[in-house]
Protein backbone atom coordinates (compact mmCIF):
# COMPACT_ATOMS: atom_id res chain seq x y z
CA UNK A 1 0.00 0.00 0.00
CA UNK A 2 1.12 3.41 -1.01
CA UNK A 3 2.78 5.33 1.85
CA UNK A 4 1.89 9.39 2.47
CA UNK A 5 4.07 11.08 4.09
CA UNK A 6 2.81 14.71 4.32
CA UNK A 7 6.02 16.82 3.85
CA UNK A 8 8.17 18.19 1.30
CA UNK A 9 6.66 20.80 -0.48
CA UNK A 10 8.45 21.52 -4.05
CA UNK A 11 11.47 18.86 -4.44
CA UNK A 12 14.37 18.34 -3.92
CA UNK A 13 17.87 16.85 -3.33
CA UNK A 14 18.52 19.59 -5.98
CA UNK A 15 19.40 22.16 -4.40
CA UNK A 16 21.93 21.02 -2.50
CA UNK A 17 24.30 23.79 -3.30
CA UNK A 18 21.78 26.40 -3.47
CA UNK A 19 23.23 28.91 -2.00
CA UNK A 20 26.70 29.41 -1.06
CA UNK A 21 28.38 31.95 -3.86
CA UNK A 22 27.59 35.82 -3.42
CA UNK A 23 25.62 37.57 -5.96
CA UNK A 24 23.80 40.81 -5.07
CA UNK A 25 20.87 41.46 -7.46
CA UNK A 26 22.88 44.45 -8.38
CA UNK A 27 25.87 42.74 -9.18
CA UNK A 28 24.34 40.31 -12.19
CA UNK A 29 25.06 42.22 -14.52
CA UNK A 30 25.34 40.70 -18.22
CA UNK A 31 29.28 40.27 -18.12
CA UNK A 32 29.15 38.28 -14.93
CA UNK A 33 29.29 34.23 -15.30
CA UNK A 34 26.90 31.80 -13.91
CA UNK A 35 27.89 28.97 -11.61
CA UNK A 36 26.41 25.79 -10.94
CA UNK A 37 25.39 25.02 -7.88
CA UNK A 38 23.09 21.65 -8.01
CA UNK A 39 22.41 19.94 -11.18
CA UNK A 40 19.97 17.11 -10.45
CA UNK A 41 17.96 15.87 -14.23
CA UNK A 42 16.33 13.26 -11.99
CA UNK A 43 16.68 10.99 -15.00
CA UNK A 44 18.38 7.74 -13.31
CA UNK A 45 17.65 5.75 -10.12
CA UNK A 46 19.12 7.80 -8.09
CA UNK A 47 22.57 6.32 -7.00
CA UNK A 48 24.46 9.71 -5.97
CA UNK A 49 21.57 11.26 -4.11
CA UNK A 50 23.24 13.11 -1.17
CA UNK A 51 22.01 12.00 2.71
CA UNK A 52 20.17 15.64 3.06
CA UNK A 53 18.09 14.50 0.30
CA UNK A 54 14.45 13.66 1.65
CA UNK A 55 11.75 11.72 -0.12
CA UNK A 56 8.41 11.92 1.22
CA UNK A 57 6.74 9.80 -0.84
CA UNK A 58 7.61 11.24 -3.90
CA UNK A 59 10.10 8.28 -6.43
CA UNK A 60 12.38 8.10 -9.43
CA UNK A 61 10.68 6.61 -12.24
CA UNK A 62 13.84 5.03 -13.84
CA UNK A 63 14.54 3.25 -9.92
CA UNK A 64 13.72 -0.70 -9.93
CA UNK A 65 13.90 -1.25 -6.37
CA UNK A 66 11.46 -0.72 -3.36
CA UNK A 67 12.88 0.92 -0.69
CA UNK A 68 12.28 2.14 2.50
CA UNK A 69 11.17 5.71 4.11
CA UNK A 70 12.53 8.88 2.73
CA UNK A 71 14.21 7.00 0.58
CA UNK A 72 13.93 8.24 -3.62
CA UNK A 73 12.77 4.50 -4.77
CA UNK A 74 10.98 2.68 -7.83
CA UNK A 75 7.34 4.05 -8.67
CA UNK A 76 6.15 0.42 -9.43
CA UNK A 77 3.52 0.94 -6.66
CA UNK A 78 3.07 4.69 -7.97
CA UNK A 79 1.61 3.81 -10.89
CA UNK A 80 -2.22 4.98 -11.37
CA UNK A 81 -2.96 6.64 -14.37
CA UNK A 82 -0.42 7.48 -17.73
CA UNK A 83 2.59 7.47 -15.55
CA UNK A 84 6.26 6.78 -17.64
CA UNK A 85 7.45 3.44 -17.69
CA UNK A 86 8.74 2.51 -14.42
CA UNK A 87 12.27 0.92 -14.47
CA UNK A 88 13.27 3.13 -18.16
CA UNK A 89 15.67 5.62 -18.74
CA UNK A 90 15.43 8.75 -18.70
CA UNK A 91 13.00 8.80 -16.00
CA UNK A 92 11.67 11.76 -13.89
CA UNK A 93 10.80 12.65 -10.36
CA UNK A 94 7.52 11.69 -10.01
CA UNK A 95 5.59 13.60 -6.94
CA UNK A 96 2.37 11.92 -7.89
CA UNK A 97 0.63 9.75 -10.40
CA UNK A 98 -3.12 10.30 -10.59
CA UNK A 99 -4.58 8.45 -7.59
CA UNK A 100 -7.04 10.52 -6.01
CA UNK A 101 -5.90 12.69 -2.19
CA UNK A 102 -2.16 11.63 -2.94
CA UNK A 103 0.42 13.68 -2.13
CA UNK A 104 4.59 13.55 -2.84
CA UNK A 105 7.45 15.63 -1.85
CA UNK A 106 10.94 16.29 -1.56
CA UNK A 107 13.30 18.51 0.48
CA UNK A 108 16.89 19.06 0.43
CA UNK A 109 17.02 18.95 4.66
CA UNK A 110 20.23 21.49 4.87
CA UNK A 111 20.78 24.96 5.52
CA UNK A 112 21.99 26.96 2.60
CA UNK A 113 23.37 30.16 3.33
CA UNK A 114 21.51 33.27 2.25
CA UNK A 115 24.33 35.12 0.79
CA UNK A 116 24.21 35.21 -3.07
CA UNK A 117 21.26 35.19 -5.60
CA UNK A 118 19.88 32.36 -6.89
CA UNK A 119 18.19 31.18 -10.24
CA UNK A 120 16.48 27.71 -10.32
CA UNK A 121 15.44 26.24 -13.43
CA UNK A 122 13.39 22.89 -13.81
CA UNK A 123 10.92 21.23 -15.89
CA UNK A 124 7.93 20.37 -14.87
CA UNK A 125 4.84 18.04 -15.98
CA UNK A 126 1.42 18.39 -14.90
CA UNK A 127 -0.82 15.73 -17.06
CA UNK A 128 -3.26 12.57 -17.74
CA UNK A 129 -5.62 13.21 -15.20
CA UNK A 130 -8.74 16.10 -14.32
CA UNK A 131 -6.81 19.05 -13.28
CA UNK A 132 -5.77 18.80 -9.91
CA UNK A 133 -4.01 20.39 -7.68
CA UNK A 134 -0.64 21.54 -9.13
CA UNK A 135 3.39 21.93 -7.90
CA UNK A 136 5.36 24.12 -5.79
CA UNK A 137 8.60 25.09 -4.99
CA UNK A 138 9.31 26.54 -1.65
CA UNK A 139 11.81 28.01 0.06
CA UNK A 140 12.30 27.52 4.49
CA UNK A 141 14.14 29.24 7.19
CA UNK A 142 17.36 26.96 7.18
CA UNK A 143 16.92 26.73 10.92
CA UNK A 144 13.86 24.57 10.61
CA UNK A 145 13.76 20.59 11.22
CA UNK A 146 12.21 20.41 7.99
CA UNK A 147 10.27 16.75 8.24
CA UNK A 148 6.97 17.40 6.97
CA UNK A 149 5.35 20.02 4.23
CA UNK A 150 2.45 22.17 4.54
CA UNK A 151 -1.50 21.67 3.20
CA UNK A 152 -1.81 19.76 0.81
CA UNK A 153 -5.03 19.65 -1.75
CA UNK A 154 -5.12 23.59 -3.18
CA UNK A 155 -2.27 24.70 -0.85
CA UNK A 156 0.01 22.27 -2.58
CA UNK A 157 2.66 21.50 0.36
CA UNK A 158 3.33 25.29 1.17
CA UNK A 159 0.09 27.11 3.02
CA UNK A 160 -1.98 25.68 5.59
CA UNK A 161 -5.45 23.79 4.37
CA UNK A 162 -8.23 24.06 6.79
CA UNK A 163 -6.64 22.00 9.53
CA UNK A 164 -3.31 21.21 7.84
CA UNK A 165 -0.66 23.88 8.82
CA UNK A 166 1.64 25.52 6.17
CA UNK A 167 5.28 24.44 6.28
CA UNK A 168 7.23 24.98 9.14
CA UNK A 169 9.53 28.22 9.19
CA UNK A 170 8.10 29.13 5.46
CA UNK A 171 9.67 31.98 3.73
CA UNK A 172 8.51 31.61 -0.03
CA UNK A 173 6.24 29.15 -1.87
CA UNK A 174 5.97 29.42 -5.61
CA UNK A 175 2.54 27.75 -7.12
CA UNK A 176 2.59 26.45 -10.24
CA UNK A 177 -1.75 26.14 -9.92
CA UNK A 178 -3.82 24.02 -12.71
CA UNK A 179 -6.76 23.54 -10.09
CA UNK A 180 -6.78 27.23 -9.07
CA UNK A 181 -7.29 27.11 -5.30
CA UNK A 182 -3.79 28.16 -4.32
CA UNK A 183 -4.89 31.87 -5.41
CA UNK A 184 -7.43 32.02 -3.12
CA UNK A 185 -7.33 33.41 0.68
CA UNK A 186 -10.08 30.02 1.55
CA UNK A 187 -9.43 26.77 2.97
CA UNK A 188 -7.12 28.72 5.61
CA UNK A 189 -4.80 30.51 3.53
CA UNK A 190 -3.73 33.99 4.03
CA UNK A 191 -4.84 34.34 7.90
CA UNK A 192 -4.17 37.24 9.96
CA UNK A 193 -2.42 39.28 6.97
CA UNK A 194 -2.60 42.39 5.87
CA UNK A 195 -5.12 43.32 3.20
CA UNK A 196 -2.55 44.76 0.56
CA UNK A 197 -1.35 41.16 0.90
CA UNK A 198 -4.87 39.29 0.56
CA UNK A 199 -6.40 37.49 -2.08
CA UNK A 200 -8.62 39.58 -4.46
CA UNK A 201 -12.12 40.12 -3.26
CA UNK A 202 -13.23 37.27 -5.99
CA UNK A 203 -10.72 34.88 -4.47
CA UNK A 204 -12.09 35.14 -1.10
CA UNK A 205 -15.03 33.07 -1.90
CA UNK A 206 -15.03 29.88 -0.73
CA UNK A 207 -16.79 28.58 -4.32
CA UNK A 208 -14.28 30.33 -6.22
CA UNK A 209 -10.91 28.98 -7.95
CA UNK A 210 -9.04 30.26 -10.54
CA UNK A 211 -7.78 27.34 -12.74
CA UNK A 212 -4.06 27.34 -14.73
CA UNK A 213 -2.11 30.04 -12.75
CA UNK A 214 0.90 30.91 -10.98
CA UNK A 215 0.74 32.78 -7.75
CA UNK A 216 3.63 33.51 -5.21
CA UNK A 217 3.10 33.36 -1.22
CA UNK A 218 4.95 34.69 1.63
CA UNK A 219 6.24 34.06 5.12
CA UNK A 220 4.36 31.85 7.39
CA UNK A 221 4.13 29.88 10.52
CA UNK A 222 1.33 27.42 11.71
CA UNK A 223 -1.76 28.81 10.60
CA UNK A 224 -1.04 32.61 10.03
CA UNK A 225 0.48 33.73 6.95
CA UNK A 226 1.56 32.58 4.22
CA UNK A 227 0.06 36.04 2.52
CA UNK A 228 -0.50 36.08 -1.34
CA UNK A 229 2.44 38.41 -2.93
CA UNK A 230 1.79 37.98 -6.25
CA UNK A 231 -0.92 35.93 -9.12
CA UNK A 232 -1.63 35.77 -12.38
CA UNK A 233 -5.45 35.25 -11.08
CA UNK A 234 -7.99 37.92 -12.21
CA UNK A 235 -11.70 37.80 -12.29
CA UNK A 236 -11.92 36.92 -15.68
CA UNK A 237 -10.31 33.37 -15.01
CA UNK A 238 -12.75 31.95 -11.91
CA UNK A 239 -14.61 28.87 -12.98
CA UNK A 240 -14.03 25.40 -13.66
CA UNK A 241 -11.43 24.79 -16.50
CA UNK A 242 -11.50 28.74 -17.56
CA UNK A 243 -10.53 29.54 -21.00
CA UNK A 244 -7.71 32.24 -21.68
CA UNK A 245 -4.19 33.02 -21.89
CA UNK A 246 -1.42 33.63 -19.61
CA UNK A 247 0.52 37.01 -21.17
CA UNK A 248 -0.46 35.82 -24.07
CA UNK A 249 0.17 31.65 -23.95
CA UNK A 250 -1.37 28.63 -23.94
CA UNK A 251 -0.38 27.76 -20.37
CA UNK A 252 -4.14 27.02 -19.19
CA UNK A 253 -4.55 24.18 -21.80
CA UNK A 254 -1.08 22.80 -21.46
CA UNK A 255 -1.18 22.04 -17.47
CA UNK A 256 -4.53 19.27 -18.44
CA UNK A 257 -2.41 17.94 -21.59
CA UNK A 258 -2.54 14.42 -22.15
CA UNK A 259 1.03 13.95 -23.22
CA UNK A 260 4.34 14.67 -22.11
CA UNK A 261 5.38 17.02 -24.69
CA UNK A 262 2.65 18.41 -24.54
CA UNK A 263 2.66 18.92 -20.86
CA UNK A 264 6.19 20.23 -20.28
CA UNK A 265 6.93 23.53 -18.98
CA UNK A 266 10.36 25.05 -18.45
CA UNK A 267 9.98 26.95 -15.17
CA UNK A 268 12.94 29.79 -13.76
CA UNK A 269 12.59 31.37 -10.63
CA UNK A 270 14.89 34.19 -9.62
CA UNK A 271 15.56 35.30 -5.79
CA UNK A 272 18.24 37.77 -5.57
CA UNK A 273 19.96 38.24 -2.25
CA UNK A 274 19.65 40.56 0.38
CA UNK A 275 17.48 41.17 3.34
CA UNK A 276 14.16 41.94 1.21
CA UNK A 277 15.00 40.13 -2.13
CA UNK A 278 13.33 40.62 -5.27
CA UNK A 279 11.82 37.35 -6.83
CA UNK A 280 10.71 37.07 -10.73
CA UNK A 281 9.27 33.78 -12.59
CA UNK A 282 9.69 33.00 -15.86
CA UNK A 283 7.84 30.29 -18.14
CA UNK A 284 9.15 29.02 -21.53
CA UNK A 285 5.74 27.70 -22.84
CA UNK A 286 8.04 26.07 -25.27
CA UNK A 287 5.85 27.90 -28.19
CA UNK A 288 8.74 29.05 -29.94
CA UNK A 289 8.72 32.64 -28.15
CA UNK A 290 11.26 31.81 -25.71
CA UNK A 291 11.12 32.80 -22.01
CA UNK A 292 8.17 34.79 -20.79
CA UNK A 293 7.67 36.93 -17.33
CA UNK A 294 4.89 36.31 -15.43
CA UNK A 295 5.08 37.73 -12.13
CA UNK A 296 7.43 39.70 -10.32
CA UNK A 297 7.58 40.92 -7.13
CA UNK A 298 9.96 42.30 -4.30
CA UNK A 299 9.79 40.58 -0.61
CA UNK A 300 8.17 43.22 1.82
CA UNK A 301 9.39 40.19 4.33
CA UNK A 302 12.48 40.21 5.65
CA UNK A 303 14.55 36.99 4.70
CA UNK A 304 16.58 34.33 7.25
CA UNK A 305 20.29 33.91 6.96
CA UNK A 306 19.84 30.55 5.40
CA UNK A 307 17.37 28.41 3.17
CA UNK A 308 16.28 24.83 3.13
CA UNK A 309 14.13 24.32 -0.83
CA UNK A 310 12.15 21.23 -1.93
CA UNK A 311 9.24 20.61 -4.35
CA UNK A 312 5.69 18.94 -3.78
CA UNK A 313 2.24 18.21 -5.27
CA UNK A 314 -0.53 16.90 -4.32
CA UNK A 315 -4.41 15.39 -5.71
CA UNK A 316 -7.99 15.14 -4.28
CA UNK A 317 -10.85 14.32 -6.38
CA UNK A 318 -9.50 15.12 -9.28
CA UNK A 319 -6.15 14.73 -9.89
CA UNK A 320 -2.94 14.76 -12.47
CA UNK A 321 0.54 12.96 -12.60
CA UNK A 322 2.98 15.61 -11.51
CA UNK A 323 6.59 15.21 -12.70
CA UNK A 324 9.91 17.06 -12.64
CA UNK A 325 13.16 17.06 -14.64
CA UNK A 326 16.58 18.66 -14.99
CA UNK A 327 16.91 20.71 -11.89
CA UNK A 328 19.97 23.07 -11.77
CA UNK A 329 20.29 25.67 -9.62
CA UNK A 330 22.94 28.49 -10.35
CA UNK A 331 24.11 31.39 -8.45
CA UNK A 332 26.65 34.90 -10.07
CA UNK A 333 29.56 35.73 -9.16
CA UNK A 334 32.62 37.83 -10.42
């Protein structure tokens, strides 16, 4: 029987190096090279993973053997829906496949210090099932125990969800949203903040979602917090499945696709360094046009000294397989 383990929230063994080189947001300028820090396609069985690397619940699809807990094992009892091959090469991270209230993680469980920006790019797959819930990437105060993630179902792993609380020592949780309750100040998200950082009045109704988008939250602890900083969300793009673009692509109908190619997303997320960093997230729709913005934003929160990052996804009713692939994480320097 499948295991849940409710933690992780976003990932990752990735980032292991995630932070350690300086880089003021000032300082990456053109000229200046970029270092890698973690690269991590996910695309073997995972010989090599580092001991900080967590699983919680979440396998390699190109792993043949079971193991045991937190450890990044075969997805032959993962295997609901139009999951890839288990046992082949390339695989991917698989979070989830498309069994209904299932939920996968991953963390990287060690501090990375804050001293340098960052730029993580990855690949991710959200397919082959009803729409539900999405991905996210999160970052943690590096002095947390980090053992479990937040809410799952529309918080996906970051916020708290009714009486799920968020992640402990939250800092930053990036939603990458195809069921479109991450958005939304319901299901106890966005408690006790202040109302320049609330959900929309149209996202404060508990029978409204917005489907397909990507939405930023901030620093949070238990059950207060975890305030919305930035969405794509408007009031044009509540109801089930809504139609429309994202700046112009087709990112709505891409997070249901049905296939892989079809399905992947290229996803970059920029946090520059400093004490109230400015974070930016950029898609490549992988339409031809390249690299598009869709939300930017600078951290009215202060940040900690040092990170922990990981990945998660979850289901409910309806559901998707949720993959990832070729995580790197870079930093600049001289």
């Amino acid at each position: 029987m499948k295991r849940i383990a409710m933690v992780g929230a976003g990932s990752m063994v990735l980032a292991a190096a995630l932070a350690a080189v300086p880089a003021t947001a000032g300082a990456q300028a053109v000229d200046e090279k970029k270092v890698v820090l973690v690269n991590a396609p996910f695309t073997g069985d995972g010989e090599g993973m580092p001991p900080e690397a967590i699983s919680l619940d979440a396998c390699l699809t190109a792993a043949t053997e079971l193991g045991g807990v937190d450890e990044f094992d075969s997805c032959a009892d993962q295997n609901v829906g139009p999951v890839p091959e288990s046992g082949k090469s390339p695989g991917f991270l698989q979070l989830t496949d498309a069994g209904e209230y299932d939920a996968g993680a991953a963390v990287y469980n060690k501090a990375l210090p804050n001293k340098g920006g960052i730029e993580v790019t990855f690949a991710q797959f959200q397919y082959g099932g009803t729409g539900a819930d999405g991905i996210s990437f999160f970052l943690v105060d590096g002095e947390t125990d980090l053992t479990e993630a937040g809410g799952f179902g529309g918080s996906l792993g970051y916020a708290p969800h009714t009486d799920n609380p968020g992640i402990d020592g939250g800092y930053l949780g990036l939603g990458l949203d195809a069921w479109g309750n991450y958005s939304a100040d319901t299901e106890g998200r966005g408690e006790g903040c202040p109302e320049d950082y609330r959900a929309p009045a149209h996202l404060q109704i508990a029978t409204n979602r917005a489907p397909d988008n990507v939405a930023l939250r901030g620093p949070g602890q238990g059950f207060d917090g975890y305030c919305l900083l930035a969405t794509t969300a408007t009031d044009e793009k509540i109801g089930e499945y809504a139609s429309g673009d994202i700046y112009g692509t087709d990112f709505p109908e891409s997070l249901r696709s049905e296939t892989l190619a079809d399905a992947k997303r290229l996803v970059k997320l920029k946090v520059t360094d400093g004490e109230h960093p400015t974070v930016t997230v950029d898609i490549d729709f992988l339409d031809g046009e390249g690299w598009t913005r869709v939300l930017e934003t600078a951290m009215p929160f202060a940040a900690p000294d040092t990170f922990k990052i990981g990945f998660a996804s979850s289901t409910g009713g309806a559901t998707d397989v949720h993959l990832i692939r070729h995580l790197r994480v870079e930093t600049f320097v001289d």
